[in-house]
PDB file of N, CA and C in Angstrom:
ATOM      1  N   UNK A   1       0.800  -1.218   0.000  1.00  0.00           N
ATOM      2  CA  UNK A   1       0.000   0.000   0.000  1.00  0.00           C
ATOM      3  C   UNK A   1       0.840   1.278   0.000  1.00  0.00           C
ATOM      4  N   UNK A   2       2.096   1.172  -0.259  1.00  0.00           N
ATOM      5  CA  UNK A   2       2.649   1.976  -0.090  1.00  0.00           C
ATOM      6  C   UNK A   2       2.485   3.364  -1.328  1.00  0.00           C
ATOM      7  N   UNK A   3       2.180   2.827  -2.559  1.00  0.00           N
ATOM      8  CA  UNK A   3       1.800   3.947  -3.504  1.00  0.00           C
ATOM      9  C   UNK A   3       0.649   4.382  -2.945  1.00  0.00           C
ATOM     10  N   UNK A   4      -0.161   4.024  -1.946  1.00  0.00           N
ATOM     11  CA  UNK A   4      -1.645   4.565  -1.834  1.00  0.00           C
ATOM     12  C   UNK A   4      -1.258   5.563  -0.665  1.00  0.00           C
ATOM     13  N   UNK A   5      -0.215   5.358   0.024  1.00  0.00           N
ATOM     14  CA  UNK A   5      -0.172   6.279   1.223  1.00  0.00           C
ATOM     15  C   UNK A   5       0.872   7.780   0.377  1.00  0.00           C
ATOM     16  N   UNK A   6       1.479   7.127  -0.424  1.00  0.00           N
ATOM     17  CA  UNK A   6       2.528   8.322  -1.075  1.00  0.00           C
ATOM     18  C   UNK A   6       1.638   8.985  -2.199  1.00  0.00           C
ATOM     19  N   UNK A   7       0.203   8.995  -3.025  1.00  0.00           N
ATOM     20  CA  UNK A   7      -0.674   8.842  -3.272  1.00  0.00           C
ATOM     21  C   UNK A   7      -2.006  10.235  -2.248  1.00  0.00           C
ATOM     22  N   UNK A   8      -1.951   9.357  -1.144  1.00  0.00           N
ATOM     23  CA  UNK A   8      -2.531  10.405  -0.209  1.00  0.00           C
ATOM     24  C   UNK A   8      -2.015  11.456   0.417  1.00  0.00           C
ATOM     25  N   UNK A   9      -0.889  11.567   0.199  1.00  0.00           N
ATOM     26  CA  UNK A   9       0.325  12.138   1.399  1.00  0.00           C
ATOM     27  C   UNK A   9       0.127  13.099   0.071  1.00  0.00           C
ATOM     28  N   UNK A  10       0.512  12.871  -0.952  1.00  0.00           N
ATOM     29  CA  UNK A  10       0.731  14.541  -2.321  1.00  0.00           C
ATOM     30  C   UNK A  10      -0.824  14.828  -2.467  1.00  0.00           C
ATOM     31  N   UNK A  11      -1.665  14.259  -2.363  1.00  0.00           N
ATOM     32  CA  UNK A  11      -3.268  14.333  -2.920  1.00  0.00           C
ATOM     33  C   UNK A  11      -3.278  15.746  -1.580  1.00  0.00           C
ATOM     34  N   UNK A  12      -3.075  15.101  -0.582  1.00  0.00           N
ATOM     35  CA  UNK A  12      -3.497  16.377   0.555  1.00  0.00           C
ATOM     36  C   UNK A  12      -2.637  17.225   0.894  1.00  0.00           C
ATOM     37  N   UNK A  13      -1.364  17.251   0.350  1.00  0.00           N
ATOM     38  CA  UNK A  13      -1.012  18.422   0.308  1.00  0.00           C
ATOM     39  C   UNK A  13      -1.137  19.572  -0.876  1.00  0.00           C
ATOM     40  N   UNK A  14      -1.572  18.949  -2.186  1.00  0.00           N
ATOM     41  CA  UNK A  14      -2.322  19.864  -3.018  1.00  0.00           C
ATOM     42  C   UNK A  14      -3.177  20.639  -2.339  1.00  0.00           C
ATOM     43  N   UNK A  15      -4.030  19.833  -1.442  1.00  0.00           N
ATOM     44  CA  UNK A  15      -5.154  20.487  -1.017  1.00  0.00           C
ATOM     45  C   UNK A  15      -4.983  21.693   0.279  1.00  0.00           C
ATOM     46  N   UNK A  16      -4.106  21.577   0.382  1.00  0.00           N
ATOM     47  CA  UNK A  16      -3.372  22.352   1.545  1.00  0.00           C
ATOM     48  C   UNK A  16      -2.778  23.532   1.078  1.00  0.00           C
ATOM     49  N   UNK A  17      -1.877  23.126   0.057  1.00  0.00           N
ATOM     50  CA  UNK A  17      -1.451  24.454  -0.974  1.00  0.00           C
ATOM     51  C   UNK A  17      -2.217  24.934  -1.487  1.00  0.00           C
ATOM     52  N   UNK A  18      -3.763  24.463  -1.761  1.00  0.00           N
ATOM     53  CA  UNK A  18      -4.556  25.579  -2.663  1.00  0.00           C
ATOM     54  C   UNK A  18      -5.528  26.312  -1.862  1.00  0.00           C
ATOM     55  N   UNK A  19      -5.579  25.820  -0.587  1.00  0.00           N
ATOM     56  CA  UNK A  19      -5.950  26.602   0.746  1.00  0.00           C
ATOM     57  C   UNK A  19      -5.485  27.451   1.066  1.00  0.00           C
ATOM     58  N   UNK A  20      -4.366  27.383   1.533  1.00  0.00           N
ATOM     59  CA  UNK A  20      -3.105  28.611   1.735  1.00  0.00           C
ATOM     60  C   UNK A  20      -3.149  29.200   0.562  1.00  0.00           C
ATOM     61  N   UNK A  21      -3.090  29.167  -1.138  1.00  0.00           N
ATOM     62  CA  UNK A  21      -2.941  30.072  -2.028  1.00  0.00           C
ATOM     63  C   UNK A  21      -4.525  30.698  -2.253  1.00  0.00           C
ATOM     64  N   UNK A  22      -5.461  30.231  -1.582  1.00  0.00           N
ATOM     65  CA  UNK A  22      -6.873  31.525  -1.647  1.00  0.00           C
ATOM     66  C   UNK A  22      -6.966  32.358  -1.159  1.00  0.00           C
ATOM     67  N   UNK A  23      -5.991  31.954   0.080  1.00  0.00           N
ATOM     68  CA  UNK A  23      -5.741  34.084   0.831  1.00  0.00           C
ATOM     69  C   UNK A  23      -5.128  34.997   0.274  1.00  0.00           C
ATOM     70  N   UNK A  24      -4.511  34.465  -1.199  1.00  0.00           N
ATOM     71  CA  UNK A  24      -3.737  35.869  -1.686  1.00  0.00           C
ATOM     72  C   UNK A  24      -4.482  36.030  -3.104  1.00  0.00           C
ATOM     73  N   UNK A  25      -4.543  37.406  -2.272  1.00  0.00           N
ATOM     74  CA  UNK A  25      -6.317  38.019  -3.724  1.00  0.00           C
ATOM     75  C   UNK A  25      -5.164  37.508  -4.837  1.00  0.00           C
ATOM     76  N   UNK A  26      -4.563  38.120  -5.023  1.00  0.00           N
ATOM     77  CA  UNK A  26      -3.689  37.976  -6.832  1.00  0.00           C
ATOM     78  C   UNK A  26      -3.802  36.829  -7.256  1.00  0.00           C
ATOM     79  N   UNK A  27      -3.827  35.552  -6.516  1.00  0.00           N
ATOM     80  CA  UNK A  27      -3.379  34.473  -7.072  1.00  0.00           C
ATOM     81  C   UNK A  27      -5.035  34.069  -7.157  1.00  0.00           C
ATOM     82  N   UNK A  28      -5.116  33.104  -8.229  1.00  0.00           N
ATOM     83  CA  UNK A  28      -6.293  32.423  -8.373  1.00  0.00           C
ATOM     84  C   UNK A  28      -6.080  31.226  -8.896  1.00  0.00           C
ATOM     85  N   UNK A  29      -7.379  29.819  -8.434  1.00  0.00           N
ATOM     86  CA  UNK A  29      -6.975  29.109  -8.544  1.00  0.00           C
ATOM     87  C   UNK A  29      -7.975  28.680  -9.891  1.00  0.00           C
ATOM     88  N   UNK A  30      -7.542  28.085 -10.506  1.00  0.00           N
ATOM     89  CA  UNK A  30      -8.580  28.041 -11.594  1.00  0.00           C
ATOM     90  C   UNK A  30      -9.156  26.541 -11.856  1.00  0.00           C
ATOM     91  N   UNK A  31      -8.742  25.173 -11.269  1.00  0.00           N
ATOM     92  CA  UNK A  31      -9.315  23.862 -11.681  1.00  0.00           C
ATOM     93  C   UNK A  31      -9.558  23.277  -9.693  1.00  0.00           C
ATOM     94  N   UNK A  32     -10.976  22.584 -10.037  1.00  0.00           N
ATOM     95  CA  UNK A  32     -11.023  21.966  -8.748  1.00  0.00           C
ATOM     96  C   UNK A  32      -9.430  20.921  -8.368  1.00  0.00           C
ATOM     97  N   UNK A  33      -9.446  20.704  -6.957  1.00  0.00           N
ATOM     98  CA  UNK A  33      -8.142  20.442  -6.569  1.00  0.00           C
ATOM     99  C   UNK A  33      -8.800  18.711  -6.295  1.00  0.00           C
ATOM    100  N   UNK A  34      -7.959  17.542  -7.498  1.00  0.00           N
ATOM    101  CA  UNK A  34      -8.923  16.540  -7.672  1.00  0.00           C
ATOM    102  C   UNK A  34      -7.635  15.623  -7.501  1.00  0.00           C
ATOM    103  N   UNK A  35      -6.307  16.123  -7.837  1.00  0.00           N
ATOM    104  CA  UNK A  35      -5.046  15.177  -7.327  1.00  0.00           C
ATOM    105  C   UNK A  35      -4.133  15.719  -6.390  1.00  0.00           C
ATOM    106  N   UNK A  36      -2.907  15.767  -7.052  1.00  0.00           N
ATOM    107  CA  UNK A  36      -1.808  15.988  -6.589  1.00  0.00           C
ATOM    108  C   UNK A  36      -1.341  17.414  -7.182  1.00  0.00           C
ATOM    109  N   UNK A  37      -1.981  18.238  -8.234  1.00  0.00           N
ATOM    110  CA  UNK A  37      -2.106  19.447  -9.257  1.00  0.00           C
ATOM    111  C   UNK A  37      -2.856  20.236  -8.819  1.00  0.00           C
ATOM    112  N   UNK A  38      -2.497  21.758  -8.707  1.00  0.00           N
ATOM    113  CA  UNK A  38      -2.432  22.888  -8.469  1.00  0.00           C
ATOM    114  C   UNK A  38      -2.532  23.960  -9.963  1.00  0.00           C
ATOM    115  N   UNK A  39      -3.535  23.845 -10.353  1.00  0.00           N
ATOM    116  CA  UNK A  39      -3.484  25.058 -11.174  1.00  0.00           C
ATOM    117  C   UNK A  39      -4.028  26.850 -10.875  1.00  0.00           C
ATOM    118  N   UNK A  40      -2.795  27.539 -10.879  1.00  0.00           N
ATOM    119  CA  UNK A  40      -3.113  28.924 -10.331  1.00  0.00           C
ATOM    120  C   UNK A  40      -2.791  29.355 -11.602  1.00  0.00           C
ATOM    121  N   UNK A  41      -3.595  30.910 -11.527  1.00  0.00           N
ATOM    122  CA  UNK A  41      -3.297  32.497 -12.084  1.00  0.00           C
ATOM    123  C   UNK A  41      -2.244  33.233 -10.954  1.00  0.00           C
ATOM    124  N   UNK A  42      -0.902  33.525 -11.382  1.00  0.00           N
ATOM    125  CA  UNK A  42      -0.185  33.758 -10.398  1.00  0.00           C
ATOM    126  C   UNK A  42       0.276  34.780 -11.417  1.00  0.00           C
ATOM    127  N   UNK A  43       0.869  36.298 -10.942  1.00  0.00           N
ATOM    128  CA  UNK A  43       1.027  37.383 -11.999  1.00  0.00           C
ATOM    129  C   UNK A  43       2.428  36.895 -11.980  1.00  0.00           C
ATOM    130  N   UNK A  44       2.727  37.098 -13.389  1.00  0.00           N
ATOM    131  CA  UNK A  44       3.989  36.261 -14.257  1.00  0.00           C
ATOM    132  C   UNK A  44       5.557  36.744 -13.455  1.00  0.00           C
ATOM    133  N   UNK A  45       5.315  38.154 -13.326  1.00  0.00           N
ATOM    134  CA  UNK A  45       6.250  38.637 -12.901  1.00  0.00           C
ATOM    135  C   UNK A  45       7.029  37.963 -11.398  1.00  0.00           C
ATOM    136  N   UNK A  46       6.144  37.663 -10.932  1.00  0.00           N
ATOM    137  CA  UNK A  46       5.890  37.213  -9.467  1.00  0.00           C
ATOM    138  C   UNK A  46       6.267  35.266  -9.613  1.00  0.00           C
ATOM    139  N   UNK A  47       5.699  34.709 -10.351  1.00  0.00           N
ATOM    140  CA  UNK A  47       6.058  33.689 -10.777  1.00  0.00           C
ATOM    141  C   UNK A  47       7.452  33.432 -11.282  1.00  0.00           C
ATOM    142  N   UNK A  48       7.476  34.408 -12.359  1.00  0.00           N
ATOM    143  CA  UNK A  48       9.748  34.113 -13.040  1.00  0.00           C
ATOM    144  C   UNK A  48      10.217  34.235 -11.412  1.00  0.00           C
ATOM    145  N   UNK A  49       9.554  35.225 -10.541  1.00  0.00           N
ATOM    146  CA  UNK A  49      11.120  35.368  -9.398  1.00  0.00           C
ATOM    147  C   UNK A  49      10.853  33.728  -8.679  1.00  0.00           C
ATOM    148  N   UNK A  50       9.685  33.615  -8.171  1.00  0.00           N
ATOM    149  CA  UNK A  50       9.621  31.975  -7.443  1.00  0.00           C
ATOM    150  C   UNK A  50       9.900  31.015  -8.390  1.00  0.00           C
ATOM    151  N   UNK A  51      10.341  30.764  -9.246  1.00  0.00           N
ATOM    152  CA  UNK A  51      10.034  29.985  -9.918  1.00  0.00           C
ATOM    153  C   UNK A  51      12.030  29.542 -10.430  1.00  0.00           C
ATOM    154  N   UNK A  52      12.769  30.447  -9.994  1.00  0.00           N
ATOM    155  CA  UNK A  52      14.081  30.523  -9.566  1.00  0.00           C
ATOM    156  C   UNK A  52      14.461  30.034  -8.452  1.00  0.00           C
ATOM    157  N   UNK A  53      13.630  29.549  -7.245  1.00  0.00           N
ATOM    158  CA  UNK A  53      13.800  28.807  -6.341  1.00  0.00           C
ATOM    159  C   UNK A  53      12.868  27.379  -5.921  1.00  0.00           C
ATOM    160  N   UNK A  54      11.860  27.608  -6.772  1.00  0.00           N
ATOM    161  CA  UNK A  54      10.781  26.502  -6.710  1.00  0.00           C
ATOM    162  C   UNK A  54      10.575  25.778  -8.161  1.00  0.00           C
ATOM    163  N   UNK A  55      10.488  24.654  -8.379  1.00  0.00           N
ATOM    164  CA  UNK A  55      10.290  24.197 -10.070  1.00  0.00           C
ATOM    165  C   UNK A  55       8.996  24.247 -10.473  1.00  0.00           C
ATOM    166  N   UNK A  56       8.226  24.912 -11.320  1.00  0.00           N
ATOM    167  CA  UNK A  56       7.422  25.017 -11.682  1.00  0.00           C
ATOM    168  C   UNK A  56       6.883  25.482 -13.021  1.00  0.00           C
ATOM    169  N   UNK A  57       6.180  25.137 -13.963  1.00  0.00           N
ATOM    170  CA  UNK A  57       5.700  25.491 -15.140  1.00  0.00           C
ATOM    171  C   UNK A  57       4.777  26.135 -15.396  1.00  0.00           C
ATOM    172  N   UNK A  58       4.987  27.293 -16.819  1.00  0.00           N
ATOM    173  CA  UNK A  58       3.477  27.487 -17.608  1.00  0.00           C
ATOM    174  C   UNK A  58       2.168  26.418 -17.856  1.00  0.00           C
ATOM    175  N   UNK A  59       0.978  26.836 -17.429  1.00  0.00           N
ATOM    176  CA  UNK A  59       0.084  25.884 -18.082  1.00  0.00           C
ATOM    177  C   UNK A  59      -0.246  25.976 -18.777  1.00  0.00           C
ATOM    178  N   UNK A  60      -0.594  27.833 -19.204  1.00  0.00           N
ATOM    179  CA  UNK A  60      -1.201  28.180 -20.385  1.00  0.00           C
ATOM    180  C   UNK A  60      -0.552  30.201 -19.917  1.00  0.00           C
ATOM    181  N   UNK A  61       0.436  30.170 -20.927  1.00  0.00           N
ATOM    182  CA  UNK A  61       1.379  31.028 -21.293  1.00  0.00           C
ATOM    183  C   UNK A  61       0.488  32.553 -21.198  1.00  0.00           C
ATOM    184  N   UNK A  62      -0.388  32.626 -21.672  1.00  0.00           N
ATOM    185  CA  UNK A  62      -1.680  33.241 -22.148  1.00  0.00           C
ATOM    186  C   UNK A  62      -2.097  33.948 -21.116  1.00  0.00           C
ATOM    187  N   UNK A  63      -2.757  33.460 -19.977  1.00  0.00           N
ATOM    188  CA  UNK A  63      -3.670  33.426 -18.928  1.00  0.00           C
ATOM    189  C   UNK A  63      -2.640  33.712 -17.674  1.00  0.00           C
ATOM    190  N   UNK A  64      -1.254  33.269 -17.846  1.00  0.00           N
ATOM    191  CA  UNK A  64      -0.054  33.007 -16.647  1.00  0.00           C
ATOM    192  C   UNK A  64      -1.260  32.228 -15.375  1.00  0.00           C
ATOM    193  N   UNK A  65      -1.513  31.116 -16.018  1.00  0.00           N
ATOM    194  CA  UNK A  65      -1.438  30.173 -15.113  1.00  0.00           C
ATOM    195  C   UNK A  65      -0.675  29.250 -15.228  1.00  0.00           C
ATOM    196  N   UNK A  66      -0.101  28.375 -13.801  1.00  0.00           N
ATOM    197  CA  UNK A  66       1.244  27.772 -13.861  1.00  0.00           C
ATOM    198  C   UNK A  66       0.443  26.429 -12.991  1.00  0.00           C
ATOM    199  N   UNK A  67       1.230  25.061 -13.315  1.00  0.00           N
ATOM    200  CA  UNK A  67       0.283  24.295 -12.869  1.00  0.00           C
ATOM    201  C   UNK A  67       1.714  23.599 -11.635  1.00  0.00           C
ATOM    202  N   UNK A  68       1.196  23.743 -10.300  1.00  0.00           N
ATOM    203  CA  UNK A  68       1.875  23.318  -8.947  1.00  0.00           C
ATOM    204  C   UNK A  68       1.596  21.733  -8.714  1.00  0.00           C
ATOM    205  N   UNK A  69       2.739  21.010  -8.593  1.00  0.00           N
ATOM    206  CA  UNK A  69       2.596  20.013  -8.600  1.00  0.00           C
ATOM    207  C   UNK A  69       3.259  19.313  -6.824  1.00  0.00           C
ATOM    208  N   UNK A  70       2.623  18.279  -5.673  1.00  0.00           N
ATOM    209  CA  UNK A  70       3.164  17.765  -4.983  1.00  0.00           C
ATOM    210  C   UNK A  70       3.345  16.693  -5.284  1.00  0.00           C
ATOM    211  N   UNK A  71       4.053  16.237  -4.499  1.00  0.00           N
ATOM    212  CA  UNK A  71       4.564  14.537  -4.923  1.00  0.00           C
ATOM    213  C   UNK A  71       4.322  13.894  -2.887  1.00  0.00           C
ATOM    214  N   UNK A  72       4.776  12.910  -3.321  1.00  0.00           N
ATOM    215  CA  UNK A  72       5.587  11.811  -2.044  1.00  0.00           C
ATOM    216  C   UNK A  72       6.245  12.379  -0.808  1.00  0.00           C
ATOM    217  N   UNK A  73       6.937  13.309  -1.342  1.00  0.00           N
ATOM    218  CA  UNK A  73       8.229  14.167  -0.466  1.00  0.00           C
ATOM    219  C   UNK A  73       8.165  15.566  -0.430  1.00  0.00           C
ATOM    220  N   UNK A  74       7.053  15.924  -0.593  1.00  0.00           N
ATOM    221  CA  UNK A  74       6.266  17.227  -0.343  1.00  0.00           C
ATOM    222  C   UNK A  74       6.255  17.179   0.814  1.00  0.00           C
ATOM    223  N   UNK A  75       6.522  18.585   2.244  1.00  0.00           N
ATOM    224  CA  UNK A  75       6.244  18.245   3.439  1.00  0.00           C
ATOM    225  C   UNK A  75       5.309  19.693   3.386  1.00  0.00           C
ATOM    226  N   UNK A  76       4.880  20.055   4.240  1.00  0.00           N
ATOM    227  CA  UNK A  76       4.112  21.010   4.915  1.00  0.00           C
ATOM    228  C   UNK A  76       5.139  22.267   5.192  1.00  0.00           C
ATOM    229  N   UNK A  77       6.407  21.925   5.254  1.00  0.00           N
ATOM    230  CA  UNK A  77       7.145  23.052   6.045  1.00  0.00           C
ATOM    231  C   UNK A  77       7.362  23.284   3.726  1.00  0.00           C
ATOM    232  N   UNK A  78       7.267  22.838   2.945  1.00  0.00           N
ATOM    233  CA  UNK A  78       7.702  22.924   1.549  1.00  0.00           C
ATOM    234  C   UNK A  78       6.543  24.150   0.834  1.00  0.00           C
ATOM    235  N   UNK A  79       5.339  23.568   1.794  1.00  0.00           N
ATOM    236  CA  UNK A  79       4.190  23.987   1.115  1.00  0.00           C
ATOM    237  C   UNK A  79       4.057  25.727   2.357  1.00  0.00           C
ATOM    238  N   UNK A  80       4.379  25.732   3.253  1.00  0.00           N
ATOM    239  CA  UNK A  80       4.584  26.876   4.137  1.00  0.00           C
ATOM    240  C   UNK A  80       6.144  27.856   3.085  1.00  0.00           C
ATOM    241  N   UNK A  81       7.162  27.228   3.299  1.00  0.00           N
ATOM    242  CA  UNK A  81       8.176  27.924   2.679  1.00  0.00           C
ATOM    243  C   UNK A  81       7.584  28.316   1.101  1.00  0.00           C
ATOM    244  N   UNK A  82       7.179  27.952  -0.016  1.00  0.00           N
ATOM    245  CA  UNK A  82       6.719  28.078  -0.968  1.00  0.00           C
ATOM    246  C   UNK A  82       5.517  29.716  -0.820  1.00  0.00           C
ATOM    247  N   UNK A  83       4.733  29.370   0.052  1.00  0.00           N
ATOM    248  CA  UNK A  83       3.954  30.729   0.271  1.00  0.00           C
ATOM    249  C   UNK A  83       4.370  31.594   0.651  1.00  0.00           C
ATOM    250  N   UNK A  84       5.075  31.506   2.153  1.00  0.00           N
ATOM    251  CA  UNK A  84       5.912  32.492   2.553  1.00  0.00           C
ATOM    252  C   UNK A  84       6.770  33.571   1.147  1.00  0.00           C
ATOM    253  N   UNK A  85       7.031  32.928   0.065  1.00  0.00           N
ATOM    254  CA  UNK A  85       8.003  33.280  -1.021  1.00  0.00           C
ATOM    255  C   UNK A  85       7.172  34.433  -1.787  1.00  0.00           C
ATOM    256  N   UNK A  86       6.402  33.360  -2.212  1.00  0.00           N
ATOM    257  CA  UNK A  86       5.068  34.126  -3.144  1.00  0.00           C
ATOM    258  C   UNK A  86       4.408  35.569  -2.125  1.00  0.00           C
ATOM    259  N   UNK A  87       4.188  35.193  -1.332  1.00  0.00           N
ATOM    260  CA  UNK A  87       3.777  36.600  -0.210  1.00  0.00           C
ATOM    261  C   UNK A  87       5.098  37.808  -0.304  1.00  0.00           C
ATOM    262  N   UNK A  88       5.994  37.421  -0.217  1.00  0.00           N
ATOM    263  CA  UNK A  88       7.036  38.326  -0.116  1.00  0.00           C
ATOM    264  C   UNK A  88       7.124  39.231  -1.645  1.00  0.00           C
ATOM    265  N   UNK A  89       7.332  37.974  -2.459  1.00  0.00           N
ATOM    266  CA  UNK A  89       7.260  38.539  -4.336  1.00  0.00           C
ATOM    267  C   UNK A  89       5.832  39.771  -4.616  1.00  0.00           C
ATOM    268  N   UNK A  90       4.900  39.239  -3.716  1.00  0.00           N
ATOM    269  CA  UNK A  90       3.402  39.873  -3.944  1.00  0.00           C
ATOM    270  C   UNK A  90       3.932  40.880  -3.175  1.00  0.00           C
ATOM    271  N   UNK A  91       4.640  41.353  -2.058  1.00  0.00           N
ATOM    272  CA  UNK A  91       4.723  42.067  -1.588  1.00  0.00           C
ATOM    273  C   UNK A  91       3.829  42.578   0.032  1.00  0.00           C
ATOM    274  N   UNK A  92       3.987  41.254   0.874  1.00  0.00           N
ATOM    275  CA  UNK A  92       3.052  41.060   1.912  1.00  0.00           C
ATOM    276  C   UNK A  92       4.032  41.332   2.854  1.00  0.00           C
ATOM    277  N   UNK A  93       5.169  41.194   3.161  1.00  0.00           N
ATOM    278  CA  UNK A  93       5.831  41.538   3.955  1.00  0.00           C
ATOM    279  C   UNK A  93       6.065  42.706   4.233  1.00  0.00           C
TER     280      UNK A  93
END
């Protein structure tokens, strides 16, 4: 069972990251949160700087939504440090 727990372990921390990313008006999330995928509207500018310390892709170049992905080895302190970043880039600090 071990893919089912590594499986649940990224499934809920998607869901955790797209919790934490609804408190920041700028960012929007645009697809229900149904795996381990994160699709936001994150302003581009703000994205190139995180995106120099975090790996992450265009989903649709167009729109600057970028699609956030957890895995297995996603922890909570990944998905805290990751916002903390984006807040700072947005300019919350």
């Amino acid at each position: 069972d071990l893919w089912r727990r590594n499986a649940a372990h990224s499934n809920s921390l998607a869901l955790l990251l797209s919790e934490k990313l609804k408190d920041l008006k700028e960012i929007k999330i645009t697809q229900p949160v149904q795996a381990n995928g994160v699709f936001a509207i994150i302003p581009k500018v703000v994205a190139e700087k995180v995106s120099k310390t975090y790996f992450f892709y265009p989903w649709n170049e167009l729109t600057s939504e970028y699609r956030l992905m957890t895995s297995w080895d996603t922890t909570e302190e990944d998905i805290d440090n990751f916002v903390a970043l984006l807040k700072k880039e947005l300019s919350y600090s």
